[in-house]
N, C-alpha and C. Protein backbone atom coordinates (compact mmCIF):
# COMPACT_ATOMS: atom_id res chain seq x y z
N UNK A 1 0.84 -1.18 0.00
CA UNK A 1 0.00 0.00 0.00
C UNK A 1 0.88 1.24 0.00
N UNK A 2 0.54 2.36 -0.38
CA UNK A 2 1.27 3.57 -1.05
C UNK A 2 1.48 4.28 0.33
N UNK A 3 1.97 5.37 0.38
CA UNK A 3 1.57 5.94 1.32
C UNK A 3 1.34 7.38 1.24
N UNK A 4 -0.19 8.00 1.40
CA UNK A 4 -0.52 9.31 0.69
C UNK A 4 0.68 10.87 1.24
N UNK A 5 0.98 11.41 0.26
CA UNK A 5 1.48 13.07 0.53
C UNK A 5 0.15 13.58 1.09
N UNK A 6 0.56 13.92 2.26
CA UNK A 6 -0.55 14.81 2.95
C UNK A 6 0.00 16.02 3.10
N UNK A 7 -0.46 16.98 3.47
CA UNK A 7 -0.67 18.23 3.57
C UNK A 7 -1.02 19.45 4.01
N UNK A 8 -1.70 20.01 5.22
CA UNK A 8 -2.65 19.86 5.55
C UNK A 8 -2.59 22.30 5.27
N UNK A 9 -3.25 22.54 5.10
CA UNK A 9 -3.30 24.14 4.41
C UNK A 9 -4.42 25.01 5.59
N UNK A 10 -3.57 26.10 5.92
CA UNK A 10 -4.31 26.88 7.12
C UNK A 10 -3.93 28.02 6.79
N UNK A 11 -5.01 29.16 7.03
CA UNK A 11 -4.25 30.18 6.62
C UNK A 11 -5.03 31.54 7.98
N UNK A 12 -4.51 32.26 8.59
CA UNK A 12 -5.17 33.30 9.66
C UNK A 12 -6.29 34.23 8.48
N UNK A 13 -6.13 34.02 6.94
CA UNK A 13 -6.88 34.89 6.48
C UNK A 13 -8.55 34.49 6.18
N UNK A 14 -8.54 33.14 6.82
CA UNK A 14 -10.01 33.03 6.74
C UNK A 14 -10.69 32.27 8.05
N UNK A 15 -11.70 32.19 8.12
CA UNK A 15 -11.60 31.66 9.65
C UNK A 15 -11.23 30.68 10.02
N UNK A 16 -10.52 30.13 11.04
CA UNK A 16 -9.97 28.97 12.17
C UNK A 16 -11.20 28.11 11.48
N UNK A 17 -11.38 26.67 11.89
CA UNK A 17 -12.03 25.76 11.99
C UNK A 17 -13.01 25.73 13.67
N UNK A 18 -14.11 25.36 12.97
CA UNK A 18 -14.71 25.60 13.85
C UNK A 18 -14.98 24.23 15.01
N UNK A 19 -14.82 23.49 14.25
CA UNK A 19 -14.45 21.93 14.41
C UNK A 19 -13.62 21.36 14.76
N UNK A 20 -13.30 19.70 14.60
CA UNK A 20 -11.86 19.10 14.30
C UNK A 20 -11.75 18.91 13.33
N UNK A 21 -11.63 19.69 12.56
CA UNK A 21 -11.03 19.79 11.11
C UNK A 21 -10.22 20.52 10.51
N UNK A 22 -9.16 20.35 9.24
CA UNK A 22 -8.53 21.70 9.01
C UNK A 22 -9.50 22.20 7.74
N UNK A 23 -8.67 23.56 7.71
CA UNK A 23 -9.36 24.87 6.79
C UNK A 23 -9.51 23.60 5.54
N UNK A 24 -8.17 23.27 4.76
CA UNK A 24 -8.22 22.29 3.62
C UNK A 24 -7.15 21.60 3.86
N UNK A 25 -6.94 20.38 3.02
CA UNK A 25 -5.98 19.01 3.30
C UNK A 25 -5.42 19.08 1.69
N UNK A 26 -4.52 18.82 1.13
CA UNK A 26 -3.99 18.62 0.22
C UNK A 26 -3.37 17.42 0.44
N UNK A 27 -3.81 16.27 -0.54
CA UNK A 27 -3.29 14.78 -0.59
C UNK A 27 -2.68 14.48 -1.69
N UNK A 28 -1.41 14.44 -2.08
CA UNK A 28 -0.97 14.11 -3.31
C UNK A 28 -1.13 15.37 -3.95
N UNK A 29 -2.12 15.58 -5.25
CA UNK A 29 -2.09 16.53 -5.95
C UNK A 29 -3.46 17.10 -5.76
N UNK A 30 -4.34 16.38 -4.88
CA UNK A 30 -6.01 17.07 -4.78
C UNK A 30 -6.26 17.76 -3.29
N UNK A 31 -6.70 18.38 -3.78
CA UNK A 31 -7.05 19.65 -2.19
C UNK A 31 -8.55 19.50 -2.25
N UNK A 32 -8.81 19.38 -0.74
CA UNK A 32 -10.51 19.56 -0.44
C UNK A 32 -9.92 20.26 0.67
N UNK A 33 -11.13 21.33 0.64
CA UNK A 33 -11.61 22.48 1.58
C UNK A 33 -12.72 22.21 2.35
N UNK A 34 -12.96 22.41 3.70
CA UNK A 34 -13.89 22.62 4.27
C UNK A 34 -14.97 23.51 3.86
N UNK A 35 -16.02 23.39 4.67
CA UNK A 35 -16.65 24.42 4.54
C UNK A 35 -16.53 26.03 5.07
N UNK A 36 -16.73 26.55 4.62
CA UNK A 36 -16.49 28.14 4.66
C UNK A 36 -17.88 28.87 4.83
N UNK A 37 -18.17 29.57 6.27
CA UNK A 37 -19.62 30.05 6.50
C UNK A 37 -18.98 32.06 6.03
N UNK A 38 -19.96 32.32 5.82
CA UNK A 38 -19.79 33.60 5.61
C UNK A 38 -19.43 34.85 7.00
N UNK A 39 -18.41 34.15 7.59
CA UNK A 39 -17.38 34.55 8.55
C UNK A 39 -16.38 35.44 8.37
N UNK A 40 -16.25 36.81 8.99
CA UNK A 40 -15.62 37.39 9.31
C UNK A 40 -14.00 36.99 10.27
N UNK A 41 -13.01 37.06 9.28
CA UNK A 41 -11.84 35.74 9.98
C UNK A 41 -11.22 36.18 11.19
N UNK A 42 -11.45 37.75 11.50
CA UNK A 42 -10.99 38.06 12.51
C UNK A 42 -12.07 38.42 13.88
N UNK A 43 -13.28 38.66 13.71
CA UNK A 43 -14.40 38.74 14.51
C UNK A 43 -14.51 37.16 14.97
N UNK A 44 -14.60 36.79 13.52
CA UNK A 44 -15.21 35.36 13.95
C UNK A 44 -17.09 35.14 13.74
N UNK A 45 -17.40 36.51 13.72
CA UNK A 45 -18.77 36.58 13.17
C UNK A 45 -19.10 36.38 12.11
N UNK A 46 -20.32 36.01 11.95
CA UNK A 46 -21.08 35.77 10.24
C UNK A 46 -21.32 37.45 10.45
N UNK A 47 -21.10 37.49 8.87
CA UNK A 47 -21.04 39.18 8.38
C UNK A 47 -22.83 39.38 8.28
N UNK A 48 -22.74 41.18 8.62
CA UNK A 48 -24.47 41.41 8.59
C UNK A 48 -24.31 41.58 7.14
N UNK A 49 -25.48 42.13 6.70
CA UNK A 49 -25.87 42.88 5.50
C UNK A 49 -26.64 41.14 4.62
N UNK A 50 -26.92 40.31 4.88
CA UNK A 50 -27.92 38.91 4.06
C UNK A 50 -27.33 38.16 3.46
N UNK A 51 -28.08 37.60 2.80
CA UNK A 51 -27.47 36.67 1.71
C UNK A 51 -26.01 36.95 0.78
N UNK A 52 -26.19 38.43 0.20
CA UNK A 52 -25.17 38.45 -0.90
C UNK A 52 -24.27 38.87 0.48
N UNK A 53 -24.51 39.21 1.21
CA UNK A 53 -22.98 39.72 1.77
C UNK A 53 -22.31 38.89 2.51
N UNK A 54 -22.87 37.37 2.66
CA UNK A 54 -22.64 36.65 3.29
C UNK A 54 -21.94 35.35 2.13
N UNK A 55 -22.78 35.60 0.99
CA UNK A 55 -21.89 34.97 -0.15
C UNK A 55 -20.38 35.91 -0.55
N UNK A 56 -20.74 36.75 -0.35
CA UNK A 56 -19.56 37.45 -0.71
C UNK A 56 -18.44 36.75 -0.18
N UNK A 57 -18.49 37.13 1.46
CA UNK A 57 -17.72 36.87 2.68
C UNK A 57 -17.23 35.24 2.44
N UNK A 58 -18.14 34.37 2.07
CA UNK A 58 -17.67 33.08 2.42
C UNK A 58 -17.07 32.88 1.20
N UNK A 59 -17.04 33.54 -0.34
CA UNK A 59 -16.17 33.41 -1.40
C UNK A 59 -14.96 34.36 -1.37
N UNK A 60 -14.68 35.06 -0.79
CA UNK A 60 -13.53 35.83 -0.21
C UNK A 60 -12.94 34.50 0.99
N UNK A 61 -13.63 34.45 1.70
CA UNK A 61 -12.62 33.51 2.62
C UNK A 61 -12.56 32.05 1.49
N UNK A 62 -12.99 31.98 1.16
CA UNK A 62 -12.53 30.06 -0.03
C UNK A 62 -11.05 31.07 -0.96
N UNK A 63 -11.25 32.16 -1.58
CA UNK A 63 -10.19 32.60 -1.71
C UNK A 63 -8.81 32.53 -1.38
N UNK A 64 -8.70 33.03 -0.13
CA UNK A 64 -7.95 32.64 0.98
C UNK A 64 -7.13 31.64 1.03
N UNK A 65 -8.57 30.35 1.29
CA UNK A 65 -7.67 29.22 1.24
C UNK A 65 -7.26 28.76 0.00
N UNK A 66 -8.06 28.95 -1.16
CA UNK A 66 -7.24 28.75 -2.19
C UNK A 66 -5.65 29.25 -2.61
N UNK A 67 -5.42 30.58 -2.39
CA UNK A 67 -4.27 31.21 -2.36
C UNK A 67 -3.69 30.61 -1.80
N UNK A 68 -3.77 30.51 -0.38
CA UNK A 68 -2.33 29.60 0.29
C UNK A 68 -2.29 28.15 0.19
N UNK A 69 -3.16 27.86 -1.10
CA UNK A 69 -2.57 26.39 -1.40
C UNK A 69 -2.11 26.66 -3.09
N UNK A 70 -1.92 27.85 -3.14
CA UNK A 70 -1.15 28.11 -4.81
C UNK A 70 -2.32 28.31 -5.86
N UNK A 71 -3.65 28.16 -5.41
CA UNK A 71 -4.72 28.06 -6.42
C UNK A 71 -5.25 29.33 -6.13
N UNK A 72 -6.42 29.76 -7.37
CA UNK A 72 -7.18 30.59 -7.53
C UNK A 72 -8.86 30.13 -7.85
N UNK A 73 -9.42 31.11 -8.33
CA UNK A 73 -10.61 30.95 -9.19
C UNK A 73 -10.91 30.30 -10.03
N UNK A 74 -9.88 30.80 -11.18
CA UNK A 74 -9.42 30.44 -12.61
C UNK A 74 -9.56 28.65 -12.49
N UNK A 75 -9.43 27.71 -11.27
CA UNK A 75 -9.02 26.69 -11.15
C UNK A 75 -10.51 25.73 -10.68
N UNK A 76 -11.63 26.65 -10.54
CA UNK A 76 -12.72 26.19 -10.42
C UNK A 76 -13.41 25.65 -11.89
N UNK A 77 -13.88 24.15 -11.79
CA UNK A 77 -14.76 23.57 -12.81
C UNK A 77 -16.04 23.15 -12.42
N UNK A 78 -16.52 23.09 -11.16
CA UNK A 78 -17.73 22.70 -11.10
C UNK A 78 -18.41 23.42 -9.68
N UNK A 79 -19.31 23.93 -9.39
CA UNK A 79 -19.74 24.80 -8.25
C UNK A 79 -20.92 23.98 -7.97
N UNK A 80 -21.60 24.13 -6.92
CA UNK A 80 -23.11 23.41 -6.33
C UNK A 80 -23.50 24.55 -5.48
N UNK A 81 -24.45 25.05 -5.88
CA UNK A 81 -25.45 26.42 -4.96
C UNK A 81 -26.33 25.90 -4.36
N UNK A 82 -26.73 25.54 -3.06
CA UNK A 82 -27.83 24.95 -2.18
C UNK A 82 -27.94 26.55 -1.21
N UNK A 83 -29.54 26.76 -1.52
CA UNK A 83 -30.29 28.05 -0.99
C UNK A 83 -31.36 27.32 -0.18
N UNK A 84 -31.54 28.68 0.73
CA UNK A 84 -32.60 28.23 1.99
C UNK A 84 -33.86 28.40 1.08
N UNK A 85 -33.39 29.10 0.39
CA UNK A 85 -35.03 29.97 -0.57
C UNK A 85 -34.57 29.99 -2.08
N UNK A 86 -34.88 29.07 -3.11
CA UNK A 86 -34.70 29.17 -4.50
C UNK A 86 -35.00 30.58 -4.72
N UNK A 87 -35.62 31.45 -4.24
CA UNK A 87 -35.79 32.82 -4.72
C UNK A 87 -34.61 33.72 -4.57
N UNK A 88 -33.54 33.23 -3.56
CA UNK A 88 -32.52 33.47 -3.34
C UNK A 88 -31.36 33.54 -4.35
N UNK A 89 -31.66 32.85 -5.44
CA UNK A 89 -31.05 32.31 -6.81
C UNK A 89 -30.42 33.60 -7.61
N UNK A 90 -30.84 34.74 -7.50
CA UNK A 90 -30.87 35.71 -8.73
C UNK A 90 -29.88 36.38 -7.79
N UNK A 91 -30.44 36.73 -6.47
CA UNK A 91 -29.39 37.60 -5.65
C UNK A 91 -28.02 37.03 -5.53
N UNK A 92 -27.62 35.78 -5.09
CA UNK A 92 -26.42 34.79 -5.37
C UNK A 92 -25.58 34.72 -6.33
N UNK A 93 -26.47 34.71 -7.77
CA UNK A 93 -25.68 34.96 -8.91
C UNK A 93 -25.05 36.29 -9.05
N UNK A 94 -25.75 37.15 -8.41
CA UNK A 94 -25.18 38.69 -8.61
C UNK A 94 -23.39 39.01 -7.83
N UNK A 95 -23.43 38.18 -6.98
CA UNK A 95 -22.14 37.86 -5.63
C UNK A 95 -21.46 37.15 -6.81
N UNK A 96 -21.91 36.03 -7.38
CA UNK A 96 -21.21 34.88 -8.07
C UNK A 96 -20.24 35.60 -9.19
N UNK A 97 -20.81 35.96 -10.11
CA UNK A 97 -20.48 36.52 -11.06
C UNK A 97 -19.08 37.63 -11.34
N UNK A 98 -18.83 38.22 -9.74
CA UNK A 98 -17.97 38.93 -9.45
C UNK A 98 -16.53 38.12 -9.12
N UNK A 99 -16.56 36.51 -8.85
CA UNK A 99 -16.11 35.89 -8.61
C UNK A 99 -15.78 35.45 -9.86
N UNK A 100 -16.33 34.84 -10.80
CA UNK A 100 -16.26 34.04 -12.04
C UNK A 100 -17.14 34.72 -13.21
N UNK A 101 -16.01 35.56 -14.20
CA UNK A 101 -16.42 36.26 -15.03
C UNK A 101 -16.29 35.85 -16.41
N UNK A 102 -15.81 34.64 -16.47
CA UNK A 102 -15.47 34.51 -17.58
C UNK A 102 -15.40 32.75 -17.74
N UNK A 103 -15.58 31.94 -18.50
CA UNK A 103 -14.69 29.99 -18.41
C UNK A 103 -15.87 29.97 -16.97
N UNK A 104 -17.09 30.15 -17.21
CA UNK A 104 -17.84 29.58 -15.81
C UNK A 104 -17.69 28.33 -15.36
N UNK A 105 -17.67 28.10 -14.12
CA UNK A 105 -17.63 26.18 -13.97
C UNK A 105 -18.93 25.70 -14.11
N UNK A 106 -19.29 24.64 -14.42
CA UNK A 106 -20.41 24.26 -14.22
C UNK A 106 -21.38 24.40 -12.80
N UNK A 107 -22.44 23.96 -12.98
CA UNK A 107 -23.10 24.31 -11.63
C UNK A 107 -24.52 24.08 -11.45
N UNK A 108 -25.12 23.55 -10.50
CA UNK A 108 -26.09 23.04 -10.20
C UNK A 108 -27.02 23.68 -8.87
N UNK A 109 -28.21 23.91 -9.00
CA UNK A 109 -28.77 24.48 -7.54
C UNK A 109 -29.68 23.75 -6.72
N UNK A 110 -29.40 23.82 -5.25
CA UNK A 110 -30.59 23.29 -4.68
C UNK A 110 -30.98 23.80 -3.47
N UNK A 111 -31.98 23.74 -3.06
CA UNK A 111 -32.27 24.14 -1.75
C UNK A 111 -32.07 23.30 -0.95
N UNK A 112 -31.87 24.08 0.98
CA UNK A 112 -31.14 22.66 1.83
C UNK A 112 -31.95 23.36 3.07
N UNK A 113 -31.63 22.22 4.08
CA UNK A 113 -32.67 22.92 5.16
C UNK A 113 -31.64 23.52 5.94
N UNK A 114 -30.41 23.14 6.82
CA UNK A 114 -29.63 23.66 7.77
C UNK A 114 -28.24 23.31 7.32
N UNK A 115 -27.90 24.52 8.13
CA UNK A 115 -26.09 24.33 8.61
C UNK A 115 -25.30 24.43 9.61
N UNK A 116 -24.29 24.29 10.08
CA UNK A 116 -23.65 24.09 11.22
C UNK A 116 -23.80 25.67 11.87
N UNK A 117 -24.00 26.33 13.14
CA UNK A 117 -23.73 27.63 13.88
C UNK A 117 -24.51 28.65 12.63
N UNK A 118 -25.89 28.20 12.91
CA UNK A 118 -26.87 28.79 11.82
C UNK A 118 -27.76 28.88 12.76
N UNK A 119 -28.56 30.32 12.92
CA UNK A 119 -29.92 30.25 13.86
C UNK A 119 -30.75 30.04 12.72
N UNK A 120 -32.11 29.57 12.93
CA UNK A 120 -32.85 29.52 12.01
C UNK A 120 -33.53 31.01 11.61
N UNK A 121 -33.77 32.24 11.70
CA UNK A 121 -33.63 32.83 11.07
C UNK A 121 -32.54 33.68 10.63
N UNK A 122 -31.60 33.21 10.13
CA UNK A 122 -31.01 33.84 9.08
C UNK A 122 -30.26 33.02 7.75
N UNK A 123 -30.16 33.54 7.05
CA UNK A 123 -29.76 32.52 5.66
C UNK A 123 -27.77 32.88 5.44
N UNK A 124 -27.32 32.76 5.83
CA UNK A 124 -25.56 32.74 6.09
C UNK A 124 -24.77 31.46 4.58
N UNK A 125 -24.21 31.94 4.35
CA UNK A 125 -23.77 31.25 3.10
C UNK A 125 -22.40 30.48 3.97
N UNK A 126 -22.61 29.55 3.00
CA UNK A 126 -21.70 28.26 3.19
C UNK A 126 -20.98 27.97 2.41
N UNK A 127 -19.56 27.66 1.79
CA UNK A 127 -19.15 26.69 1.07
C UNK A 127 -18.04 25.72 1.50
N UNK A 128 -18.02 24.82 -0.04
CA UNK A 128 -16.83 23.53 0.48
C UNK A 128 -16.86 23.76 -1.13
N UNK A 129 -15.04 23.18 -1.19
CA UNK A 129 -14.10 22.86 -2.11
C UNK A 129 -13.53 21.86 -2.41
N UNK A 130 -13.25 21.11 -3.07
CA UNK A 130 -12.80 19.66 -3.21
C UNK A 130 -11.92 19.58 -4.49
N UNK A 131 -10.83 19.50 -4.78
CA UNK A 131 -10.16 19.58 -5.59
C UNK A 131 -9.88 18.29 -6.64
N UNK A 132 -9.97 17.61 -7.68
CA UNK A 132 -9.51 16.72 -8.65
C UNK A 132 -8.21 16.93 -9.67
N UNK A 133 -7.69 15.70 -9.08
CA UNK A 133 -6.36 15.79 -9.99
C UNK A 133 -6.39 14.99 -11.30
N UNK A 134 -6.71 15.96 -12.40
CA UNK A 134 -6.61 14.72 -14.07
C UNK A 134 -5.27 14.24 -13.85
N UNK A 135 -4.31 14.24 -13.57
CA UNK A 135 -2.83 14.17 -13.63
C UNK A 135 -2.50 12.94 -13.09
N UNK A 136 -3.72 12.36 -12.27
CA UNK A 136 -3.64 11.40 -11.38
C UNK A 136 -3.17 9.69 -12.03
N UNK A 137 -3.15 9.53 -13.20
CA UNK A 137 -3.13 8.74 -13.72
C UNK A 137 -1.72 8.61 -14.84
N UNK A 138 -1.19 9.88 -15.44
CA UNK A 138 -0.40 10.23 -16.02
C UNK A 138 1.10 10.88 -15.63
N UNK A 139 1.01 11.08 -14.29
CA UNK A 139 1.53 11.81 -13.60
C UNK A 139 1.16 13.31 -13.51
N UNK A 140 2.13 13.98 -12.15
CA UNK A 140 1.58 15.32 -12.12
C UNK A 140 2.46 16.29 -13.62
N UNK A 141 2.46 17.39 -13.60
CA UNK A 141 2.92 18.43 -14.71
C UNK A 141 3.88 18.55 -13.62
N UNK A 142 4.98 19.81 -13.83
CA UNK A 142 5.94 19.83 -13.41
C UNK A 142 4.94 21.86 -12.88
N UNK A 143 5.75 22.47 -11.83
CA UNK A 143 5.34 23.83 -11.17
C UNK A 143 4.38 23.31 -10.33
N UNK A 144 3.50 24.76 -10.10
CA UNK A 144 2.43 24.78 -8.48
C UNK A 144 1.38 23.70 -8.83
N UNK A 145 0.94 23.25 -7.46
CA UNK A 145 -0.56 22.64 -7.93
C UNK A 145 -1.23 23.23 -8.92
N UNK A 146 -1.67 22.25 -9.69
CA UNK A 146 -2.67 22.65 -10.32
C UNK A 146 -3.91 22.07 -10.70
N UNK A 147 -4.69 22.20 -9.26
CA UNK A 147 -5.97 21.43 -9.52
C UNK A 147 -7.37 22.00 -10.01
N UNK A 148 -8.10 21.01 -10.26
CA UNK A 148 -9.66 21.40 -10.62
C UNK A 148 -10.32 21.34 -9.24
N UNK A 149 -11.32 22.04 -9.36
CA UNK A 149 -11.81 22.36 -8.02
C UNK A 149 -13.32 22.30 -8.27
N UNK A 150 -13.85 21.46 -7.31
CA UNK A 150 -15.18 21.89 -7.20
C UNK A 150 -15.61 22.83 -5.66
N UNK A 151 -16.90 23.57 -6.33
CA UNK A 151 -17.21 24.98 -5.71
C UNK A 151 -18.21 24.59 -5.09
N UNK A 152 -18.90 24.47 -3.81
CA UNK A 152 -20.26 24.46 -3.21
C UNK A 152 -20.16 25.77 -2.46
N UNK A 153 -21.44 26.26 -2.59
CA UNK A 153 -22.34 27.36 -2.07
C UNK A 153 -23.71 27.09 -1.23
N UNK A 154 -23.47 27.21 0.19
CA UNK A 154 -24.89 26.41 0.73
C UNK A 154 -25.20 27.35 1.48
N UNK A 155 -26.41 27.80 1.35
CA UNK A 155 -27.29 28.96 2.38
C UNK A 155 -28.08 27.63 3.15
N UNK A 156 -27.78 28.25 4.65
CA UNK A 156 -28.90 27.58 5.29
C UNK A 156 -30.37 28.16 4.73
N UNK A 157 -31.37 27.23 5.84
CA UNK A 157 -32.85 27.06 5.07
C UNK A 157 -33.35 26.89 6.74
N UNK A 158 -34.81 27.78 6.70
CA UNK A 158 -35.60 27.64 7.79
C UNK A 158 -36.85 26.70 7.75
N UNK A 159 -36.75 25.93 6.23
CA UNK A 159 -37.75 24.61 6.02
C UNK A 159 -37.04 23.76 6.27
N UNK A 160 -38.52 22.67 6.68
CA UNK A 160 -38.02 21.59 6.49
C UNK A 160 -37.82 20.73 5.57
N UNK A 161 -36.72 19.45 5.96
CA UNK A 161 -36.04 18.50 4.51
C UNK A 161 -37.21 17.33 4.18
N UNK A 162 -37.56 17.01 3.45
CA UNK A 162 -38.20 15.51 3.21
C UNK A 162 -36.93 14.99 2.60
N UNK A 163 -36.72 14.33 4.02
CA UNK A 163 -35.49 13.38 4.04
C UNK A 163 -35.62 11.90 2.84
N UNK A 164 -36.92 11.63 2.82
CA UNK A 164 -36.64 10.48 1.66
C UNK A 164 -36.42 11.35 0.51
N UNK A 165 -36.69 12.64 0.15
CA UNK A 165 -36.80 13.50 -1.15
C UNK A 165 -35.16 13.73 -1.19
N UNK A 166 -34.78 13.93 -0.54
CA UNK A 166 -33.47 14.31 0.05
C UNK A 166 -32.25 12.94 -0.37
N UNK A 167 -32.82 11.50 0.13
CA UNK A 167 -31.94 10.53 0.21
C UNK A 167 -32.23 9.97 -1.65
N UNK A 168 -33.64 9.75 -1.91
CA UNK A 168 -33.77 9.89 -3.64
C UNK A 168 -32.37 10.56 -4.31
N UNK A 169 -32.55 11.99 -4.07
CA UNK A 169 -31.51 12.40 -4.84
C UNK A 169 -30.26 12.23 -4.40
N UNK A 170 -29.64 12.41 -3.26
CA UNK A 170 -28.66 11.91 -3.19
C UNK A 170 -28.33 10.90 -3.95
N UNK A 171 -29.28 9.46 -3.82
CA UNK A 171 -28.75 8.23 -4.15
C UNK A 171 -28.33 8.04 -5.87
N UNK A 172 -29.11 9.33 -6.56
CA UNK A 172 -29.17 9.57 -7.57
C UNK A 172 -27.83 10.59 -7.97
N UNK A 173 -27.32 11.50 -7.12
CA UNK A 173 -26.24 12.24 -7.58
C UNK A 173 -24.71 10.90 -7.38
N UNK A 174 -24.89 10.27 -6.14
CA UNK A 174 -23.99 9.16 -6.53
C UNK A 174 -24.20 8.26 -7.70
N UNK A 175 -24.98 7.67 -8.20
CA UNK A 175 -25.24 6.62 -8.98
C UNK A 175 -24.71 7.32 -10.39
N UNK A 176 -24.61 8.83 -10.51
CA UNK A 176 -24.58 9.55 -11.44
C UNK A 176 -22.98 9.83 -11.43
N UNK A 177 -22.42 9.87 -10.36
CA UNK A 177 -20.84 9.75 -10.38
C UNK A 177 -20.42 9.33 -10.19
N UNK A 178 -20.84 7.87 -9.67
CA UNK A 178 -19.93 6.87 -9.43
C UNK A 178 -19.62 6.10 -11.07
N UNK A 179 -20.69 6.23 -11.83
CA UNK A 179 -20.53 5.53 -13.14
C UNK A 179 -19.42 6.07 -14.06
């Protein structure tokens, strides 16, 4: 058995972990990121001003950690937007767009019911990063990481989940990538 390059990527410019977890892990050539709430890295508070300012905040801090693992934006291919309120959709894209102006990644939306240090009324943006290495098979290229990244965006939600509606699709977004 191999034994993985670990890594592990922290940076004071976005918030500490709130958990036992780190900010992101770099294994070999793929980086996954935690989740990122729309946290202020030195308060430690979720930022006022709603939704977009809270997407803002939590794509400024994924920033962050992207930078101090050598990556950017430019390195995003696939994003996932989960909103408390699909109506939420238009305002999100307006945050988004400032982020990714050009080579969009793909991207998918859904609504979700909760998130971790979320009161139920307020909608606080969330994301996680997960990085894929094509290289993985061919070897790496030679310079900085250079991975593909997937983007999640999750606003908490003050509804509730229909958990079989919930486990359906799931079972369906695996069956759809595991093939």
């Amino acid at each position: 058995m191999s034994t993985l390059n670990r890594k592990i990527v922290n940076t004071p410019s976005a918030p500490a972990a709130i958990g036992p977890y780190s900010q992101a892990v770099v294994v070999d050539r793929t980086m996954y990121i935690s989740g990122q709430l729309g946290m202020d890295a030195a308060s430690g508070q979720l930022v006022d001003g709603g939704v977009q300012a809270q997407a803002k905040q939590a794509l400024v801090n994924m920033g962050e950690i992207l930078k101090a693992a050598g990556c950017d934006y430019s390195n995003v291919v696939k994003t996932t937007v989960l909103l408390a309120d699909i109506n939420d959709f238009n305002s999100v894209n307006e945050v988004y767009k400032t982020f990714f102006s050009s080579n969009f990644p793909a991207r998918a939306a859904y609504q979700v019911a909760a998130l971790p240090r979320v009161s139920t009324n307020t909608k606080p943006v969330r994301q996680w990063c997960q990085t894929y290495d094509p290289w993985a098979r061919t070897g790496p290229p030679e310079g900085p990481i250079r991975n593909f990244i997937t983007f999640s965006l999750y606003v908490s939600s003050i509804f509730r989940v229909d958990w079989w509606k919930l486990r359906r699709l799931l079972l369906l977004v695996l069956s759809l990538t595991l093939d």
